[in-house]
C-alpha atoms as a PDB file:
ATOM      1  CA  UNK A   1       0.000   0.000   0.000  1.00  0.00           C
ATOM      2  CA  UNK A   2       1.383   3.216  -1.320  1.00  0.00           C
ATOM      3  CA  UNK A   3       2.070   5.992   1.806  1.00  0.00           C
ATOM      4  CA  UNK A   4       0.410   9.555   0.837  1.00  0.00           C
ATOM      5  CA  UNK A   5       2.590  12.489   1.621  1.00  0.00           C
ATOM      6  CA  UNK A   6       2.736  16.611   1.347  1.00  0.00           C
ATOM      7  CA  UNK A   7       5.394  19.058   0.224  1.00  0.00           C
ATOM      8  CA  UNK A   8       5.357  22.216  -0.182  1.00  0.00           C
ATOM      9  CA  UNK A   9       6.786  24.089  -3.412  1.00  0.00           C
ATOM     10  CA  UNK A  10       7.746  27.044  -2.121  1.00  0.00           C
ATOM     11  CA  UNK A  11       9.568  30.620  -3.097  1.00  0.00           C
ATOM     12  CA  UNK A  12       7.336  30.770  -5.796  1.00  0.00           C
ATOM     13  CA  UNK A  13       7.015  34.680  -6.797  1.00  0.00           C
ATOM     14  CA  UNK A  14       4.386  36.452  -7.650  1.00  0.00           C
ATOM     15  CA  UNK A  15       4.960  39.526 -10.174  1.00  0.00           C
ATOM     16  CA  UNK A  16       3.980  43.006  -9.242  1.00  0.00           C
ATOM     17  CA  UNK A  17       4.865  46.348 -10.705  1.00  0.00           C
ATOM     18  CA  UNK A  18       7.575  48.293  -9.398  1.00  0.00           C
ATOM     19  CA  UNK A  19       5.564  51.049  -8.067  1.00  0.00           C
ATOM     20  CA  UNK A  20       1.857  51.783  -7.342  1.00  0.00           C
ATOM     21  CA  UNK A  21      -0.080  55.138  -7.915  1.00  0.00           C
ATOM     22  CA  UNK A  22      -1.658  56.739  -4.836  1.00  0.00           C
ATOM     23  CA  UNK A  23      -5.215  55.608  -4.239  1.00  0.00           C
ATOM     24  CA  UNK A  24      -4.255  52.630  -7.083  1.00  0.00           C
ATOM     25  CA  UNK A  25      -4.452  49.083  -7.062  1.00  0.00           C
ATOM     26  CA  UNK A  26      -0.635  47.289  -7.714  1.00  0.00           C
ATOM     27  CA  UNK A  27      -1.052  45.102 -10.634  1.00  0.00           C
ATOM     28  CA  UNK A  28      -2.281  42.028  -9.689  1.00  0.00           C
ATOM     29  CA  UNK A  29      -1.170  38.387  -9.410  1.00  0.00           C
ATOM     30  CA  UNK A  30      -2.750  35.412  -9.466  1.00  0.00           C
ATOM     31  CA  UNK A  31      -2.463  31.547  -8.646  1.00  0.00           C
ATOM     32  CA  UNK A  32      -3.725  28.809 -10.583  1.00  0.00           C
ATOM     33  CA  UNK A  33      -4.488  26.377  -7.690  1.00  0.00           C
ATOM     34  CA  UNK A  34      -6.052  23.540  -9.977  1.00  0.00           C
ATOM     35  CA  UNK A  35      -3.674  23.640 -12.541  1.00  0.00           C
ATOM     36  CA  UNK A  36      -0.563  23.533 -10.506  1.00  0.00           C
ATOM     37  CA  UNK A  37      -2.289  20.651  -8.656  1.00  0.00           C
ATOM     38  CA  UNK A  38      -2.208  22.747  -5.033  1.00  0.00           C
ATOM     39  CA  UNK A  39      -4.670  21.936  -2.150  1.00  0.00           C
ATOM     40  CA  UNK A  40      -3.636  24.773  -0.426  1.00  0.00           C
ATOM     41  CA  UNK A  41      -1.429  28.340  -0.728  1.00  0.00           C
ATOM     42  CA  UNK A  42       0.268  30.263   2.007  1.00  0.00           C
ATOM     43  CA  UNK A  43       1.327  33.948   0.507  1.00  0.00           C
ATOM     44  CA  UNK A  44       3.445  35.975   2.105  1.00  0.00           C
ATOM     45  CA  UNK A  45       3.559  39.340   0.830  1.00  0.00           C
ATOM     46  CA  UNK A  46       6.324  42.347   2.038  1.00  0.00           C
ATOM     47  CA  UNK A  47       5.147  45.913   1.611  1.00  0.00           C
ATOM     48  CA  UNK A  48       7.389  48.792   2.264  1.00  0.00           C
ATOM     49  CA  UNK A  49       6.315  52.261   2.592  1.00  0.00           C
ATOM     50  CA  UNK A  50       8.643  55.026   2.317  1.00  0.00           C
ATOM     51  CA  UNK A  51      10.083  57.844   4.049  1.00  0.00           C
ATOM     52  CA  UNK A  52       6.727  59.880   3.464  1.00  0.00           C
ATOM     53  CA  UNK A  53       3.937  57.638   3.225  1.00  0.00           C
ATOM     54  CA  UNK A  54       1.024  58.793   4.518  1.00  0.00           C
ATOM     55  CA  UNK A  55      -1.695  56.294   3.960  1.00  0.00           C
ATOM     56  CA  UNK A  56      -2.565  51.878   5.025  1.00  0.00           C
ATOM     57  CA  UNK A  57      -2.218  49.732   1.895  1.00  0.00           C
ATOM     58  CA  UNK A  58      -4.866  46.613   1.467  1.00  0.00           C
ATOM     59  CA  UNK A  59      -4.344  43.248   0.411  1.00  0.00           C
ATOM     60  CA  UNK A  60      -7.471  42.302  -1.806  1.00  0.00           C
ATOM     61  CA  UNK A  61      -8.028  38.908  -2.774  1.00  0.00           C
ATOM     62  CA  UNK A  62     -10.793  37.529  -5.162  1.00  0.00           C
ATOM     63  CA  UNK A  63     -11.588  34.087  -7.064  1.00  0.00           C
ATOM     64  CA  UNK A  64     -12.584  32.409  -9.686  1.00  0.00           C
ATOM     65  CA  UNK A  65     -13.693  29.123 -10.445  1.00  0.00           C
ATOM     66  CA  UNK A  66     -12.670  28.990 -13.739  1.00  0.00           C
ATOM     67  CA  UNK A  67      -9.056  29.604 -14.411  1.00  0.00           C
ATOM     68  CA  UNK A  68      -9.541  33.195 -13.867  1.00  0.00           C
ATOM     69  CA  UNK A  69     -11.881  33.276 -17.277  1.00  0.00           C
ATOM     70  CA  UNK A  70     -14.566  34.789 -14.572  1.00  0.00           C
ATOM     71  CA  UNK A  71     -13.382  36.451 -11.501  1.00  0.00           C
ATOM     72  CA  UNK A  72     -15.507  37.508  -8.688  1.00  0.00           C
ATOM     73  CA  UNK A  73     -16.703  41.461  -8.350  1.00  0.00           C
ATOM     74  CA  UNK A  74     -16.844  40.713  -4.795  1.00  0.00           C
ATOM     75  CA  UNK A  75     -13.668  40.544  -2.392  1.00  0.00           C
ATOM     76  CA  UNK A  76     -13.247  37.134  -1.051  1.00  0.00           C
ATOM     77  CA  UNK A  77     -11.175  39.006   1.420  1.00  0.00           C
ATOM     78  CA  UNK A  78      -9.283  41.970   2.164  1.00  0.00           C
ATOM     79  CA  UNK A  79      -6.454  42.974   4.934  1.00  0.00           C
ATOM     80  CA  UNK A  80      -5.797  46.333   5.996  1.00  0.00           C
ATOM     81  CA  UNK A  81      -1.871  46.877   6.414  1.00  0.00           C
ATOM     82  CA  UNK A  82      -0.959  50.022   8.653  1.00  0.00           C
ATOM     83  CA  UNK A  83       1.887  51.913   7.488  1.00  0.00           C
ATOM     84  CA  UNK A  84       4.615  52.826   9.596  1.00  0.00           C
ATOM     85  CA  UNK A  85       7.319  55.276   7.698  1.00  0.00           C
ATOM     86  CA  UNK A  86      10.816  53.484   6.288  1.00  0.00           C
ATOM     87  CA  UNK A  87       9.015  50.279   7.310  1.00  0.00           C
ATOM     88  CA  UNK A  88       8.775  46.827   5.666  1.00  0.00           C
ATOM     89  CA  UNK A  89       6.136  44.594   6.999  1.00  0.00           C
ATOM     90  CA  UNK A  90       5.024  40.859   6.426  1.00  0.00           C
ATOM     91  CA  UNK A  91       1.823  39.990   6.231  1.00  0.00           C
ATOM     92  CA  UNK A  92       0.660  36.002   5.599  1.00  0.00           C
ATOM     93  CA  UNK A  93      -2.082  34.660   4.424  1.00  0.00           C
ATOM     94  CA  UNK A  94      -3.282  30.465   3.673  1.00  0.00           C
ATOM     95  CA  UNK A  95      -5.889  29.717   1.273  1.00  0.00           C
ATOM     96  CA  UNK A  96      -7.374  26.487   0.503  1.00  0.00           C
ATOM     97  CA  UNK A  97     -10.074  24.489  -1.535  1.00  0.00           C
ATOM     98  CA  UNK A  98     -10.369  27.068  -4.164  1.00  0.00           C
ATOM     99  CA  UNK A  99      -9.037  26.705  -8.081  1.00  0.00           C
ATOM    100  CA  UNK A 100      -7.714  29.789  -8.449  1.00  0.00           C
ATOM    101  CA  UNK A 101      -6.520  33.057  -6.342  1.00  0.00           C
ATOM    102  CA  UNK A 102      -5.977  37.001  -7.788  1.00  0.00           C
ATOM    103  CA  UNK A 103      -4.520  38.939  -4.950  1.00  0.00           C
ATOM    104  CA  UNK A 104      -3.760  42.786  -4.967  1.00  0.00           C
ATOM    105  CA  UNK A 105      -2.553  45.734  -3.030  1.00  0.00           C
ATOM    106  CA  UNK A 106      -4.281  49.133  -2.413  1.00  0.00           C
ATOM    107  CA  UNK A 107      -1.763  51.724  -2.128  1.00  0.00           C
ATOM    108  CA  UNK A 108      -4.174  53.862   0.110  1.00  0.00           C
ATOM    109  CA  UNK A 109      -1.488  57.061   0.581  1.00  0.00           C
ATOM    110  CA  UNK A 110      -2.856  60.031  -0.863  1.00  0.00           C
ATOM    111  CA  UNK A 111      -0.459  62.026  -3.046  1.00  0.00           C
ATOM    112  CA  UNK A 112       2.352  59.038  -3.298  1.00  0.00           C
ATOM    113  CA  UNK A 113       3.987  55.989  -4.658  1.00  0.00           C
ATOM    114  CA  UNK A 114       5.946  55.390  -1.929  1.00  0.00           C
ATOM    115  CA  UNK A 115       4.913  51.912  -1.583  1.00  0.00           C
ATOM    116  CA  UNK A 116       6.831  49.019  -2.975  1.00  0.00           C
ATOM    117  CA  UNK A 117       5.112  45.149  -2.533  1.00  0.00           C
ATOM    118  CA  UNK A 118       6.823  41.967  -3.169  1.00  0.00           C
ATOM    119  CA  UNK A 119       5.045  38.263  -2.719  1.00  0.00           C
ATOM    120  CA  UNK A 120       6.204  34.816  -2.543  1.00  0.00           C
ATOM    121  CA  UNK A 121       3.616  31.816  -2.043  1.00  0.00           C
ATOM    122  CA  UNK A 122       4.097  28.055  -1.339  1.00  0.00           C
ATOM    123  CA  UNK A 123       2.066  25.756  -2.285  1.00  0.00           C
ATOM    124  CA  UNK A 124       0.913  22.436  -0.990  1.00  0.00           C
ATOM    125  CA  UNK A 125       0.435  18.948  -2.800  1.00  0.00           C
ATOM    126  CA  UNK A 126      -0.009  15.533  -2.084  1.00  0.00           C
ATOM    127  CA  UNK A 127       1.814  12.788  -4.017  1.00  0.00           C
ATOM    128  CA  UNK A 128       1.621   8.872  -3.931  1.00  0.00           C
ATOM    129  CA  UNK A 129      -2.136   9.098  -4.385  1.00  0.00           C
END
């Protein structure tokens, strides 16, 4: 009888821009869950705001159930991130039994981009099934 196990795949990046407009959405990434064969993502994503932010950014995730094809208008979830000046801060999130993931971050200062986001996710899988 054949032993099921996990792993996890993980520094896996996901692609933002290099900077985000005030009161903007950064350009957003996504996860195909179901095609990569993944029961389950943990993202981490690291925001830094600059020497004169002013304003929280958000972390705004929606889904689809279709490879992305249709994507919700509603916010599965979102995260508000409080901004401390010169600061980078990690922020974690898990998300499982869903086919696919878009995530996003509000730049919510007020005059500018001094926000920068980076994201890494690892994904889990089973194998010996």
């Amino acid at each position: 009888m054949a032993t099921v196990s996990s792993s996890w795949t993980e520094d896996q990046a996901i692609s933002f821009d290099d900077s985000t407009p005030a009161s903007d959405v950064e350009g957003k990434g996504s996860i195909d869950l179901a095609a990569n064969g993944y029961l389950a993502v943990c993202i981490q994503f690291r925001i830094t705001f600059g020497a004169s932010a002013d304003g929280n950014a958000t972390i705004r995730v929606r889904l689809s159930p279709d490879s992305g094809t249709t994507k919700d208008t509603v916010l599965y979830h979102a995260q508000e991130v409080e901004y401390t000046v010169s600061t980078t801060k990690n922020v974690s999130l898990i998300l499982r039994d869903i086919p696919y993931v878009e995530v996003g971050v509000h730049n919510g200062n007020t005059a500018v981009e001094d926000i920068t986001i980076a994201a890494d996710y690892a994904g889990l899988k089973l194998s010996n099934i």
